[in-house]
N, C-alpha and C. Protein backbone atom coordinates (compact mmCIF):
# COMPACT_ATOMS: atom_id res chain seq x y z
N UNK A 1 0.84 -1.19 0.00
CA UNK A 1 0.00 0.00 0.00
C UNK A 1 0.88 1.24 0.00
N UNK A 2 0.41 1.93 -0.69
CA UNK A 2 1.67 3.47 -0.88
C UNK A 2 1.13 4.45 0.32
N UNK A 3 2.28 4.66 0.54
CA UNK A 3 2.43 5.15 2.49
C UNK A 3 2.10 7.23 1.69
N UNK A 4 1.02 7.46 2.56
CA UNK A 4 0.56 8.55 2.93
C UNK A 4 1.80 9.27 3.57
N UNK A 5 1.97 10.91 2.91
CA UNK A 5 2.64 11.55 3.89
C UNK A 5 2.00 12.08 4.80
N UNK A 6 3.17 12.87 5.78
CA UNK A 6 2.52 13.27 7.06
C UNK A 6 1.89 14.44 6.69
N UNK A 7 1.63 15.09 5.31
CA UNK A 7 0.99 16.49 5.49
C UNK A 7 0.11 16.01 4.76
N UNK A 8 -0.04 14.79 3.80
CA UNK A 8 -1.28 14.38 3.06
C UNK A 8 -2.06 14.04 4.11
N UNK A 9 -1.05 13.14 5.20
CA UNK A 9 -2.36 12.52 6.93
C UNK A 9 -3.12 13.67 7.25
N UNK A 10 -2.75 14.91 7.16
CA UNK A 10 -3.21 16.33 8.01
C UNK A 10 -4.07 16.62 7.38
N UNK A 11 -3.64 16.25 6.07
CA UNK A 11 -5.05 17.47 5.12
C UNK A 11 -5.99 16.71 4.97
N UNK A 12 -6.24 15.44 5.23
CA UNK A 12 -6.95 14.31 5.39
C UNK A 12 -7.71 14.86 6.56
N UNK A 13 -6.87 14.99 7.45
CA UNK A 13 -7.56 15.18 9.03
C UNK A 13 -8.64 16.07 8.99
N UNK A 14 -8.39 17.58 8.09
CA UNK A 14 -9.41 18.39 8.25
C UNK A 14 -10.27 18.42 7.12
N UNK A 15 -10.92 17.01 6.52
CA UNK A 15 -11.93 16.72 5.91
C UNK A 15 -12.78 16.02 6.75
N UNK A 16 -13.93 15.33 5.97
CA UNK A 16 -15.71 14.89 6.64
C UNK A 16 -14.53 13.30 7.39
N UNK A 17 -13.70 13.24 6.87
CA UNK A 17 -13.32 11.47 7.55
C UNK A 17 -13.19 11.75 8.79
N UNK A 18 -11.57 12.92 9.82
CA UNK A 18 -11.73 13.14 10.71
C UNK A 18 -12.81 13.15 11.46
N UNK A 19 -14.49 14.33 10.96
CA UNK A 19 -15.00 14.58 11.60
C UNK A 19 -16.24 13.55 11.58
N UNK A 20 -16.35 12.96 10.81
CA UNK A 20 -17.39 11.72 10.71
C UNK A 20 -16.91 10.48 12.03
N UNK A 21 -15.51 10.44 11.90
CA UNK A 21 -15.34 9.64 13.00
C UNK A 21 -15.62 10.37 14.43
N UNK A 22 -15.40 11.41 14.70
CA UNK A 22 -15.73 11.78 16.39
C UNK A 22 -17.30 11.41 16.21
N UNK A 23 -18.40 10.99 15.44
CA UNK A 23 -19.45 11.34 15.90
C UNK A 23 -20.24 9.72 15.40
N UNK A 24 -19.32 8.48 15.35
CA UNK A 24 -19.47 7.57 14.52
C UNK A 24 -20.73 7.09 15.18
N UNK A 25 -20.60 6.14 16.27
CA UNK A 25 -21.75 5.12 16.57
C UNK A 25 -22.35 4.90 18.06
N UNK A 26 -22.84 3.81 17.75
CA UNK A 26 -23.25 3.75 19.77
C UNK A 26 -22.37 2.96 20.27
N UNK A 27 -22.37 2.66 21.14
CA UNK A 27 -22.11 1.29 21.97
C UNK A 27 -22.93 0.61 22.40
N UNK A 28 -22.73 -0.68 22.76
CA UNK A 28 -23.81 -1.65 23.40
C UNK A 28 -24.48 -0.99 24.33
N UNK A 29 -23.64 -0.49 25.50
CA UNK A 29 -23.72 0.23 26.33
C UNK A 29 -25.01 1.33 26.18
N UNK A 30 -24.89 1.72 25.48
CA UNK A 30 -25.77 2.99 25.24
C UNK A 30 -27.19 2.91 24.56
N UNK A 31 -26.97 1.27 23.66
CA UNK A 31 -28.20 1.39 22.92
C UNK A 31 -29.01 1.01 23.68
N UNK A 32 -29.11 0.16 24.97
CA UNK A 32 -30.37 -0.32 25.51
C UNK A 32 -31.25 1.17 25.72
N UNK A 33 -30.82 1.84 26.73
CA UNK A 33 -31.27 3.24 27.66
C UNK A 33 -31.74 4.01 26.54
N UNK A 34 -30.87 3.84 25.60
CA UNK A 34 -31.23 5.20 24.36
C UNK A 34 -31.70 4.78 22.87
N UNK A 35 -32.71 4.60 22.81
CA UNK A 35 -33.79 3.68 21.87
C UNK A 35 -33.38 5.04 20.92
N UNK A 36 -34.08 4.85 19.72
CA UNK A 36 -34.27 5.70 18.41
C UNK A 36 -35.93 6.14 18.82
N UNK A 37 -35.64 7.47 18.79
CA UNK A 37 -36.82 8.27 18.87
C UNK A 37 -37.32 8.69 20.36
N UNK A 38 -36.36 8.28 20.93
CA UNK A 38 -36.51 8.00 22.67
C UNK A 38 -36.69 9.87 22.30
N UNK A 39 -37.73 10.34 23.65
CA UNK A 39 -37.70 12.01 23.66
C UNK A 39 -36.61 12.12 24.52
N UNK A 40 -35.68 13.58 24.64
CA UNK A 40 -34.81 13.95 24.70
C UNK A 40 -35.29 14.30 26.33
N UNK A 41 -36.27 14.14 26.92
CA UNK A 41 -36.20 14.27 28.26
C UNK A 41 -37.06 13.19 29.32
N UNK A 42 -36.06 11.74 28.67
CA UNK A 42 -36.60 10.62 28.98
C UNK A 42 -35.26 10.35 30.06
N UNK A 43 -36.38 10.15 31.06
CA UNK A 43 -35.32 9.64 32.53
C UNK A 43 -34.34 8.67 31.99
N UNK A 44 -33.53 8.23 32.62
CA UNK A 44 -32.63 6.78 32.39
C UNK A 44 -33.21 6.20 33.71
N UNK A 45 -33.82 4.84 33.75
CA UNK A 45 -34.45 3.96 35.05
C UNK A 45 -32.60 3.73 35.88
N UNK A 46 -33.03 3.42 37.11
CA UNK A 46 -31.78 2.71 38.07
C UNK A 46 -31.18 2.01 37.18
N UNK A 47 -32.07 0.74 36.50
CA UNK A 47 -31.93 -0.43 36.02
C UNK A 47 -30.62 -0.09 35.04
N UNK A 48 -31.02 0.77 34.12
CA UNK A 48 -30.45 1.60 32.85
C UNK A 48 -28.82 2.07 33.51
N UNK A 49 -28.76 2.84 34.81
CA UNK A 49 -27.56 3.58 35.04
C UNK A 49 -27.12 2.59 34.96
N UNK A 50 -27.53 1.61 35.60
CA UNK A 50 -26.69 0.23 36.67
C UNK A 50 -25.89 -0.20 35.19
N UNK A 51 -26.17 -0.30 34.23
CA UNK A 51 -25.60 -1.02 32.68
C UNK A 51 -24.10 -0.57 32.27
N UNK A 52 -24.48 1.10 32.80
CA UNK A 52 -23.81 1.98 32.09
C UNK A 52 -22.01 2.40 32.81
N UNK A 53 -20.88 2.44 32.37
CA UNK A 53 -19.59 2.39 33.06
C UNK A 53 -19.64 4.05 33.86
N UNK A 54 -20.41 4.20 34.39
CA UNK A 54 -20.55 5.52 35.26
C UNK A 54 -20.03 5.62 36.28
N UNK A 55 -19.10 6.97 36.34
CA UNK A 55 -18.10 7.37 37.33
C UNK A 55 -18.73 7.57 38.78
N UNK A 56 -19.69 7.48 38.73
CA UNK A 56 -20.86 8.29 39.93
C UNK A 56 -22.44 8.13 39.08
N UNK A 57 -23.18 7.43 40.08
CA UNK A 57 -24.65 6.64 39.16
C UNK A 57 -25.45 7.88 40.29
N UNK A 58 -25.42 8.54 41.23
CA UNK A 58 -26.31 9.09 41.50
C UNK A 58 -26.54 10.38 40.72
N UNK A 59 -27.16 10.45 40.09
CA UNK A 59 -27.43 11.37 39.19
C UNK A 59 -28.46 12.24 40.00
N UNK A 60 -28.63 13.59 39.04
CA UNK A 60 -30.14 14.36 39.59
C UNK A 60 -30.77 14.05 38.13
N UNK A 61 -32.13 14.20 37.98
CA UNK A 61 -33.10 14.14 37.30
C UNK A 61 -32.76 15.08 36.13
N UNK A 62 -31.96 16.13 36.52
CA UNK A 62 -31.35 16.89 35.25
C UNK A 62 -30.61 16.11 34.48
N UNK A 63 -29.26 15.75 35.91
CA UNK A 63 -28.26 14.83 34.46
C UNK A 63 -28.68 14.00 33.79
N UNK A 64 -30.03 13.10 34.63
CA UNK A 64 -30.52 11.94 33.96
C UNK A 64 -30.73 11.75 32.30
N UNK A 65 -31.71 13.48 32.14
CA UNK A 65 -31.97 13.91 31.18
C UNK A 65 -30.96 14.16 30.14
N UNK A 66 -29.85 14.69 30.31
CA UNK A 66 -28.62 15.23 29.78
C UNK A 66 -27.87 13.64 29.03
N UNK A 67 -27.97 12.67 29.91
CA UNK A 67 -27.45 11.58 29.73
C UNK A 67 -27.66 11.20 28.75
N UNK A 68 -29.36 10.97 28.45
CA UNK A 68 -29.85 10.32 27.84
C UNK A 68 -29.97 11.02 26.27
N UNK A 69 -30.01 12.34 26.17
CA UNK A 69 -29.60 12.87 25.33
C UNK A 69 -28.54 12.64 24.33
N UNK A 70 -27.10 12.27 25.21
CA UNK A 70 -25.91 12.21 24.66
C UNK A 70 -26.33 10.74 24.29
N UNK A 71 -27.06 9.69 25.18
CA UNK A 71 -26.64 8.63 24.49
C UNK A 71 -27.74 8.03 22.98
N UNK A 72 -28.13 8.77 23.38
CA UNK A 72 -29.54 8.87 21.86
C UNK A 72 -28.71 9.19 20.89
N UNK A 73 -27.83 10.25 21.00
CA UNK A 73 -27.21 10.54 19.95
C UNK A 73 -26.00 9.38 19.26
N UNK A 74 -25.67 8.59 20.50
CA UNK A 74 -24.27 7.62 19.93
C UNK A 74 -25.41 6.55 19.41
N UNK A 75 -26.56 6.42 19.53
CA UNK A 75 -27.24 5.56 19.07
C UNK A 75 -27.48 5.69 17.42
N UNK A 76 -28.08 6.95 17.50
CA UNK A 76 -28.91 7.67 15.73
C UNK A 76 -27.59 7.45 15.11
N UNK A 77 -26.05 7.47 15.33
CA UNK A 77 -25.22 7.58 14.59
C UNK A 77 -24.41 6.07 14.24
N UNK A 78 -24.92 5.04 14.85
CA UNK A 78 -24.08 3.59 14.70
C UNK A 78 -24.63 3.28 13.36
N UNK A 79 -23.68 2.65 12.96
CA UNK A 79 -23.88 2.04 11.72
C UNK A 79 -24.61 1.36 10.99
N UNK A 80 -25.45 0.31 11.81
CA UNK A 80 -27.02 0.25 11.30
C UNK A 80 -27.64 0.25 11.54
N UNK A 81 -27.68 1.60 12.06
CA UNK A 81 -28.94 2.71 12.00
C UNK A 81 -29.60 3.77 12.10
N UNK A 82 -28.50 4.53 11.45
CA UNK A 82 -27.95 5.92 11.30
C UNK A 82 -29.26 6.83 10.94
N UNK A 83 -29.40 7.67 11.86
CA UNK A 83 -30.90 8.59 11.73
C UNK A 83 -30.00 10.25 11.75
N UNK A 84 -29.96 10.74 10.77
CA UNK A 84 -29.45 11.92 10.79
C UNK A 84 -30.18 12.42 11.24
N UNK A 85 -31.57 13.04 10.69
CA UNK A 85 -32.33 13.99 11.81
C UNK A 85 -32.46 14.04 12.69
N UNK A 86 -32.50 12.83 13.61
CA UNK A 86 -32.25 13.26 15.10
C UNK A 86 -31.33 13.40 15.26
N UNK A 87 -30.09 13.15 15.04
CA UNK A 87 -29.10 13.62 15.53
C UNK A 87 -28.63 14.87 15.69
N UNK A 88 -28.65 15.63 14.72
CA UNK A 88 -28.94 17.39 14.02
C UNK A 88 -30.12 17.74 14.60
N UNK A 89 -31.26 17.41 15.16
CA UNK A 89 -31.78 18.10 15.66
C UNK A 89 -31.68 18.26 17.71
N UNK A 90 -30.68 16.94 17.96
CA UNK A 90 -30.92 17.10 19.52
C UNK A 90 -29.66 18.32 19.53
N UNK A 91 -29.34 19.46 18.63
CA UNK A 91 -28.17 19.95 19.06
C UNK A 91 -29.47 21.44 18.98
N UNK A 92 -28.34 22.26 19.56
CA UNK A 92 -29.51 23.76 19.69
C UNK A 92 -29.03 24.63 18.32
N UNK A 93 -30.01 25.65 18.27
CA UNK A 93 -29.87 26.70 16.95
C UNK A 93 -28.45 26.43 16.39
N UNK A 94 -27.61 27.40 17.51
CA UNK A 94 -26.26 27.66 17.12
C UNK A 94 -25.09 26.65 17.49
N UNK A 95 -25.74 25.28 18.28
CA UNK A 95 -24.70 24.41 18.81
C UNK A 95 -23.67 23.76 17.25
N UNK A 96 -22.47 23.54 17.88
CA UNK A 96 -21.46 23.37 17.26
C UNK A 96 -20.80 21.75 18.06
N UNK A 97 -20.48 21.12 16.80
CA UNK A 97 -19.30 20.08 16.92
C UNK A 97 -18.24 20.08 16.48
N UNK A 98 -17.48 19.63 17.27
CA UNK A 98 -15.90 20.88 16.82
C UNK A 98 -14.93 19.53 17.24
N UNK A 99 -14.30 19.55 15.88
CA UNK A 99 -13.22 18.34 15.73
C UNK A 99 -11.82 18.58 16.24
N UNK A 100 -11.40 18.71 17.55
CA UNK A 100 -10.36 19.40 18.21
C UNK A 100 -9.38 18.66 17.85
N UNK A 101 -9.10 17.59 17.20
CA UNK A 101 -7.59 17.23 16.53
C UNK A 101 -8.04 18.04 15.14
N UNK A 102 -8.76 17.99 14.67
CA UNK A 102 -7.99 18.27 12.70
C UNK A 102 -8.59 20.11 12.74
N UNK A 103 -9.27 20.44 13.86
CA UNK A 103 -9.52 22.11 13.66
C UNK A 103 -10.69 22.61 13.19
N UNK A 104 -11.71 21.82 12.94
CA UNK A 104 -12.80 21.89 12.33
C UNK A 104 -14.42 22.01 12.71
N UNK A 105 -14.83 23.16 12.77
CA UNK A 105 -16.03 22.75 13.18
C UNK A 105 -17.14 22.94 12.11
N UNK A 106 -18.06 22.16 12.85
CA UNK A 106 -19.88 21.55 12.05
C UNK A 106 -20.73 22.20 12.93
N UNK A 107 -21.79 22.84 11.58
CA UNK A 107 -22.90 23.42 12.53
C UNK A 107 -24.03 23.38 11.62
N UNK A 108 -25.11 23.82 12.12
CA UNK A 108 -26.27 23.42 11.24
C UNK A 108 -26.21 22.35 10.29
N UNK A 109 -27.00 22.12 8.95
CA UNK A 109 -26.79 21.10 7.97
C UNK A 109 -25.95 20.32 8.38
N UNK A 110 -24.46 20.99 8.21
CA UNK A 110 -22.84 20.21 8.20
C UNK A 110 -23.11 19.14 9.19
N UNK A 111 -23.65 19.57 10.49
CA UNK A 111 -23.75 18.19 11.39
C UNK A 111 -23.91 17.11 10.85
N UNK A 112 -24.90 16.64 10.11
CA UNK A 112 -25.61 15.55 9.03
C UNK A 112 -24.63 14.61 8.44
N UNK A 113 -23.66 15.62 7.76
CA UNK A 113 -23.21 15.04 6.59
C UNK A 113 -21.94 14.34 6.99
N UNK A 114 -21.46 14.08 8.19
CA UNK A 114 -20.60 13.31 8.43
C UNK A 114 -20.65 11.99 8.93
N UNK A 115 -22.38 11.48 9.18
CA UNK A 115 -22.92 9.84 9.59
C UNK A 115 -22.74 9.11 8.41
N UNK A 116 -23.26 9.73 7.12
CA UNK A 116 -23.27 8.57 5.84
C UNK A 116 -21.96 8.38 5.89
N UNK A 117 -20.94 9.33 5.51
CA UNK A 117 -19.63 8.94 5.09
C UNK A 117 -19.26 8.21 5.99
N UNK A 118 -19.29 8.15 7.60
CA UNK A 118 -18.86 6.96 7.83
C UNK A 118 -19.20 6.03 8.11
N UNK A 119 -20.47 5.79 7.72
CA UNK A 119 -21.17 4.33 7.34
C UNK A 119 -20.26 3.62 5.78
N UNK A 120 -20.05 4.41 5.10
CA UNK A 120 -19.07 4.27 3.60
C UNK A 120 -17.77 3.92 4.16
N UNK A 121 -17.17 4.37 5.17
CA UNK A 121 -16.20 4.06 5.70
C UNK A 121 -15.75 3.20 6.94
N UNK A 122 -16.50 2.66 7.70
CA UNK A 122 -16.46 1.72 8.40
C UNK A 122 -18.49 1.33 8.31
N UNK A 123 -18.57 0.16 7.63
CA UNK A 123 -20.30 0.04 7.89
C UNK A 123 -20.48 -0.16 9.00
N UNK A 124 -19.59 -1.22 10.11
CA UNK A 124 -20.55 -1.20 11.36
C UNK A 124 -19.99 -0.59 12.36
N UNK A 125 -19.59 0.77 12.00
CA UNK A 125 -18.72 1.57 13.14
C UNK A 125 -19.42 1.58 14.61
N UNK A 126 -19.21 1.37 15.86
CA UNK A 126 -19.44 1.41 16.89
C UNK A 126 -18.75 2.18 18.12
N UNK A 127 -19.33 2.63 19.08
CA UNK A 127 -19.25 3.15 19.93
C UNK A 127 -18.14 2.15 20.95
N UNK A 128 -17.29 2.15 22.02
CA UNK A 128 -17.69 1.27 23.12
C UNK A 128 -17.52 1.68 24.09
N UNK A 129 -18.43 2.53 25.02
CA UNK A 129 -18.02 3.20 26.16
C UNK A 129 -17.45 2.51 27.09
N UNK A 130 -16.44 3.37 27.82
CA UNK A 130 -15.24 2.67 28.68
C UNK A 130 -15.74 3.65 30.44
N UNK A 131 -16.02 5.10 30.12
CA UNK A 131 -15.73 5.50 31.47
C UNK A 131 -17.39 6.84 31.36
N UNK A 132 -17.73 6.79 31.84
CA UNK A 132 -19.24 7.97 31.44
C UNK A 132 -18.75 9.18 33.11
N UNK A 133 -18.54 10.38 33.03
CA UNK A 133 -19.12 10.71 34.00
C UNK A 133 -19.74 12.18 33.94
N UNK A 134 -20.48 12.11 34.27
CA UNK A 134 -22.03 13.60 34.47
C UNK A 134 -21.67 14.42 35.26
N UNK A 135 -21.35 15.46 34.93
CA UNK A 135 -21.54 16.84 35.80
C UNK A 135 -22.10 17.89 35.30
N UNK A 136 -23.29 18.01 35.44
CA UNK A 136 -24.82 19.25 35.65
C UNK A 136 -25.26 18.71 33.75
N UNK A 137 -24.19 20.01 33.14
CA UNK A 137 -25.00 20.06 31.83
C UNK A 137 -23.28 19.36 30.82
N UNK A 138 -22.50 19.31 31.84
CA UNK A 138 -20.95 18.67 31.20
C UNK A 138 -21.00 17.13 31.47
N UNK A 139 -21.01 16.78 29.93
CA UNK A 139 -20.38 14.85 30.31
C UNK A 139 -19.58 14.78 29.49
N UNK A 140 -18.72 14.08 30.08
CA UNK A 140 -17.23 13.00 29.72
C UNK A 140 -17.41 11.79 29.54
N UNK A 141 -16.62 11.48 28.24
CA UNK A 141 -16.58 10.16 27.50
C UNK A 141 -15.38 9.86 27.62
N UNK A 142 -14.99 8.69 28.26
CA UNK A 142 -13.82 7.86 27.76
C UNK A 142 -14.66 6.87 26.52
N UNK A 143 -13.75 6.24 25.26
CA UNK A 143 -14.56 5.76 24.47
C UNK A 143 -13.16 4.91 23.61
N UNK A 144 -13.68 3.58 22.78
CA UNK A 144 -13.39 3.10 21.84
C UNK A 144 -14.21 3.70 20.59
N UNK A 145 -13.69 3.89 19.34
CA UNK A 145 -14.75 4.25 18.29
C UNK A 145 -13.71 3.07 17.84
N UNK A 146 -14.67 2.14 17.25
CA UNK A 146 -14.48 0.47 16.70
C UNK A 146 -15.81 0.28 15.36
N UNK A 147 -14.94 -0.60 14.17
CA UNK A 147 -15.23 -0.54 13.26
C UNK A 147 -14.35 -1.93 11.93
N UNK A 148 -14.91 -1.69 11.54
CA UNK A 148 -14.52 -2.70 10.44
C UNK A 148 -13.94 -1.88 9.27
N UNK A 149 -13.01 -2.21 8.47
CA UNK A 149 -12.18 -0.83 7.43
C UNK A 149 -12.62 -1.86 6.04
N UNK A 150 -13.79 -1.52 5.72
CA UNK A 150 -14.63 -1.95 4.77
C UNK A 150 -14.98 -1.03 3.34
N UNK A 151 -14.81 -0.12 3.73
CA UNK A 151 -15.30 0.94 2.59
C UNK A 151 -14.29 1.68 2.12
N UNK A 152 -13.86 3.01 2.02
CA UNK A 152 -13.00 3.62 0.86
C UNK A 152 -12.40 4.74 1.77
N UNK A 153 -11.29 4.84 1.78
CA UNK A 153 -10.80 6.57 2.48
C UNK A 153 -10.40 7.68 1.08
N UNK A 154 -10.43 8.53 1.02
CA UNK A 154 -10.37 9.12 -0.14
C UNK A 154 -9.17 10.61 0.49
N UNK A 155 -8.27 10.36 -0.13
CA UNK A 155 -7.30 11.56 0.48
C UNK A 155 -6.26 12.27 -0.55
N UNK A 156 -5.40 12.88 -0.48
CA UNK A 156 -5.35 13.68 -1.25
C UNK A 156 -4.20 12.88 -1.86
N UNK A 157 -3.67 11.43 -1.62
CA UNK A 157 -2.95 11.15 -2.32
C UNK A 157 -3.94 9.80 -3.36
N UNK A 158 -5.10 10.13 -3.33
CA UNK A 158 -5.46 9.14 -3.51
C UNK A 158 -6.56 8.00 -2.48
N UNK A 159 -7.27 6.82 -3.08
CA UNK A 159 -8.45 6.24 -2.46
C UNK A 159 -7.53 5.16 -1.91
N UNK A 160 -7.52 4.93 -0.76
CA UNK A 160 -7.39 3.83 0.07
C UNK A 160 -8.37 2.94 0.26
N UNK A 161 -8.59 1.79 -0.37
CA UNK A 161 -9.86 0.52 0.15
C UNK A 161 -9.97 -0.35 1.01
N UNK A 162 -10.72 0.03 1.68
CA UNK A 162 -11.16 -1.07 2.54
C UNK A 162 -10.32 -2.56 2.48
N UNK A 163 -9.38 -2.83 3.56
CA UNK A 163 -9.01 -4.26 3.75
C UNK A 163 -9.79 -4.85 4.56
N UNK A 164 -10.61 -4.81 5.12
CA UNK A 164 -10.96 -5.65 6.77
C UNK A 164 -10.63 -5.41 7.73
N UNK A 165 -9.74 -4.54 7.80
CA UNK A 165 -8.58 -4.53 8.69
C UNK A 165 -9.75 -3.84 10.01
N UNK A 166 -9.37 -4.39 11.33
CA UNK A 166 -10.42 -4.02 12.52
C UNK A 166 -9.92 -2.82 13.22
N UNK A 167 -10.33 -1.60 13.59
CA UNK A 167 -9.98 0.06 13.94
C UNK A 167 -11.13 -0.01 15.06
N UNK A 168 -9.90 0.49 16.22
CA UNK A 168 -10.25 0.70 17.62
C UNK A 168 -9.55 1.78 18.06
N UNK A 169 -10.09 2.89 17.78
CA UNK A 169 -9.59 4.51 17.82
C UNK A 169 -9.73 5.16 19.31
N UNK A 170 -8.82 5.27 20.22
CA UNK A 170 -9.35 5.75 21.42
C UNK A 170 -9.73 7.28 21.59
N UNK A 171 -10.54 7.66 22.10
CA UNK A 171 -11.81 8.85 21.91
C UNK A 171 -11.42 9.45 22.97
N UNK A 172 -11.88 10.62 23.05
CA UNK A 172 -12.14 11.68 24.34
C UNK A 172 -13.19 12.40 23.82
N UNK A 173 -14.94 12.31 24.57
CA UNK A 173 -15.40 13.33 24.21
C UNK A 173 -16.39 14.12 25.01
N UNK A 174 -16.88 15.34 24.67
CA UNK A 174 -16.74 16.07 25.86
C UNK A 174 -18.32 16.84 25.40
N UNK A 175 -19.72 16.64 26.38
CA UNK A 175 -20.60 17.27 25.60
C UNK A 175 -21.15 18.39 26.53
N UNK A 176 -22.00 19.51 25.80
CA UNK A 176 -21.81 20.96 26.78
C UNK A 176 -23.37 21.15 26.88
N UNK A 177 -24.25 20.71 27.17
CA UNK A 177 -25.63 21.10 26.97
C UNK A 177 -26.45 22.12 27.45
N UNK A 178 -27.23 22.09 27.39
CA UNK A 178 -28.36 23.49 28.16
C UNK A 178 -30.07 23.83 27.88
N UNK A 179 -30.51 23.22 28.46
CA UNK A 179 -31.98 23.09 28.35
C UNK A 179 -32.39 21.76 27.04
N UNK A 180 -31.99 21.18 27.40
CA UNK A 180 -31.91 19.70 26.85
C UNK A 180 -31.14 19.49 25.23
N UNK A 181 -30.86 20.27 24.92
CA UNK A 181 -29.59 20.42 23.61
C UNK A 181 -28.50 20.56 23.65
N UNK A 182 -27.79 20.27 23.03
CA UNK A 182 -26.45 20.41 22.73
C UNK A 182 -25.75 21.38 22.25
N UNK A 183 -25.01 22.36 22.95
CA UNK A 183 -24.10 23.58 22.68
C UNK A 183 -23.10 23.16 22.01
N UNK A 184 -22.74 22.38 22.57
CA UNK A 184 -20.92 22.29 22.06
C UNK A 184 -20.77 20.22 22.36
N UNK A 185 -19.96 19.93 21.01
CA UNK A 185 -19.66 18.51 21.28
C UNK A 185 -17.79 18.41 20.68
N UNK A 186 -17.63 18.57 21.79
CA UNK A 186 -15.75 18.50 21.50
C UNK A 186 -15.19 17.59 21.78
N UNK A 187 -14.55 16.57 20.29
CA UNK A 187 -14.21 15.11 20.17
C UNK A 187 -12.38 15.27 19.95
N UNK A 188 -12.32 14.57 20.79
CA UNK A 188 -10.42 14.20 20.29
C UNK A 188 -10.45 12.94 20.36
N UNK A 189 -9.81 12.13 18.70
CA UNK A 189 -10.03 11.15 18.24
C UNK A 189 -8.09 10.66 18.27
N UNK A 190 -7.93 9.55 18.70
CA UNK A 190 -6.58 9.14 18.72
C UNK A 190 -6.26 8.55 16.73
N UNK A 191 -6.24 9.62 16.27
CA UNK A 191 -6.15 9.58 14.90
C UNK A 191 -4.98 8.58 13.86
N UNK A 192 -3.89 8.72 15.35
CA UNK A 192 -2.75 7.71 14.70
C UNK A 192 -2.69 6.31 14.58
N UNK A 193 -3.77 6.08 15.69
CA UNK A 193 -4.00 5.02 15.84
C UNK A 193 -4.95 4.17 15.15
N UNK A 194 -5.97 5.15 15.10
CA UNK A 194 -6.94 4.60 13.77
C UNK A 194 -6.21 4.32 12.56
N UNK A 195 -5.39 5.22 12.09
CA UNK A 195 -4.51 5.14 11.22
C UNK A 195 -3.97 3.51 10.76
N UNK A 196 -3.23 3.54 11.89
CA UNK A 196 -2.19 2.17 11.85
C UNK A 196 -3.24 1.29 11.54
N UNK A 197 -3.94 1.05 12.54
CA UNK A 197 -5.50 -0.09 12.48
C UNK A 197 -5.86 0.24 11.21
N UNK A 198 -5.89 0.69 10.22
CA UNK A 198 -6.68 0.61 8.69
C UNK A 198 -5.43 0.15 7.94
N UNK A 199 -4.18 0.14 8.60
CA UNK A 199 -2.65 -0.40 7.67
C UNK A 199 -2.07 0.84 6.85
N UNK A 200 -2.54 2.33 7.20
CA UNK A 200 -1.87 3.56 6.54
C UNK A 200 -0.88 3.92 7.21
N UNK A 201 0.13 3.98 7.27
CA UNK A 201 1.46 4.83 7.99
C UNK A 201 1.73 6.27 7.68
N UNK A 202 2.42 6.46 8.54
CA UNK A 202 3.43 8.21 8.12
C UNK A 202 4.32 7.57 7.15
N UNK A 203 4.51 8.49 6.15
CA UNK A 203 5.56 8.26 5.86
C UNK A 203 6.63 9.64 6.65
N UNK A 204 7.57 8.64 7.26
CA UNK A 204 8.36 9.72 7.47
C UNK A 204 9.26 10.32 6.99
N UNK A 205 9.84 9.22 6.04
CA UNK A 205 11.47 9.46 4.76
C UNK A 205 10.94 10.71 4.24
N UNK A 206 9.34 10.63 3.48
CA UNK A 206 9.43 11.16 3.00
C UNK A 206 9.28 12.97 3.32
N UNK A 207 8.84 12.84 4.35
CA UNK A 207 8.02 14.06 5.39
C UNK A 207 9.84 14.97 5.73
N UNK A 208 10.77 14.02 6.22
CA UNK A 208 12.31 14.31 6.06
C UNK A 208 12.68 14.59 5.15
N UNK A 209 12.03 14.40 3.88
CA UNK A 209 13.39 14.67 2.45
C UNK A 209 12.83 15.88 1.82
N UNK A 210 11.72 16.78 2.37
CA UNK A 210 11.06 17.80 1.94
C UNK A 210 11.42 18.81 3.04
N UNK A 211 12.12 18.47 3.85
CA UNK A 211 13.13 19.60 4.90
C UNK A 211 14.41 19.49 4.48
């Protein structure tokens, strides 16, 4: 496979691939509590926290709400069964998702358009939550974003295809809400690592012989 440079990896980064991946899928974890179409100010039961890898399960009836929000959303976005409209719509007027490795942010429409592509790019991309914890209208994700490298990467040196190859990207993400929407969703995606897991490298010789 012809090795990507490190400034072709970058300019890669601040296209729909970067940002399609911070916002890929659910986790097991998440899909029971957070059904498709669930309303956005649907309690999570005891039963539900008890499932969930939560730093602290006593919640108030606010975070409950907040929770369930975020996890509706890792739901509408897994791979089969990707509901753009809800997803774009649990965010508010002016809320923004903002791809804090490649620099990029999505707002209105733009939210949308980064679920198909990575259904094209990993079909059964998944969530796998590792660490959840709630504070008021702020939650923290520790996360796997896991996937199958099935479909096509398209970059500026050219289309990379799908080998099989299995991508387990470690996540940080961070959601900002306020009266049951979403202000701000700020994802840092361990990008190098996804990388390797699809079989693309730096090239570095070559990234050196252009200094």
């Amino acid at each position: 496979m012809k090795l990507l440079s490190r400034k072709s990896i970058t300019a890669t980064a601040a296209t729909a691939v970067l940002a399609g991946l911070s916002i890929a899928a659910a986790p097991s974890q998440a899909a029971s509590p957070a059904h498709r179409g669930t309303a956005a100010h649907v309690d999570l039961t005891n039963a539900g926290l008890a499932k969930l890898p939560l730093t602290d399960r006593h919640l108030t009836r606010h975070e409950r709400r907040n929770l369930a929000v975020v996890l509706r959303d890792y739901y509408v976005a897994e791979g089969s069964h990707i509901d753009v409209p809800t997803f774009v719509d649990s965010f508010a007027e002016d809320g923004v998702f903002n791809d804090m490795v490649a620099g990029r942010a999505y707002r209105g429409d733009a939210l949308g358009t980064v679920l198909p592509y990575m259904k094209g790019l990993f079909s059964d991309v998944h969530r796998d939550l590792k660490r959840i914890t709630v504070n008021g209208d702020v939650i923290s994700i520790e996360l796997s974003i896991d996937g199958t490298f099935d479909g096509q990467l398209r970059t500026p040196a050219g289309v990379v295809k799908g080998n099989g190859n299995k991508v387990a990207a470690p996540t940080a993400d961070f959601w900002y809400l306020h009266n049951g929407k979403v202000e701000q969703f700020n994802c840092f995606v361990g990008y190098s690592k996804m990388y390797s897991d699809m079989g693309v490298d730096f090239d570095w010789a070559g990234a050196v012989d252009k200094h």
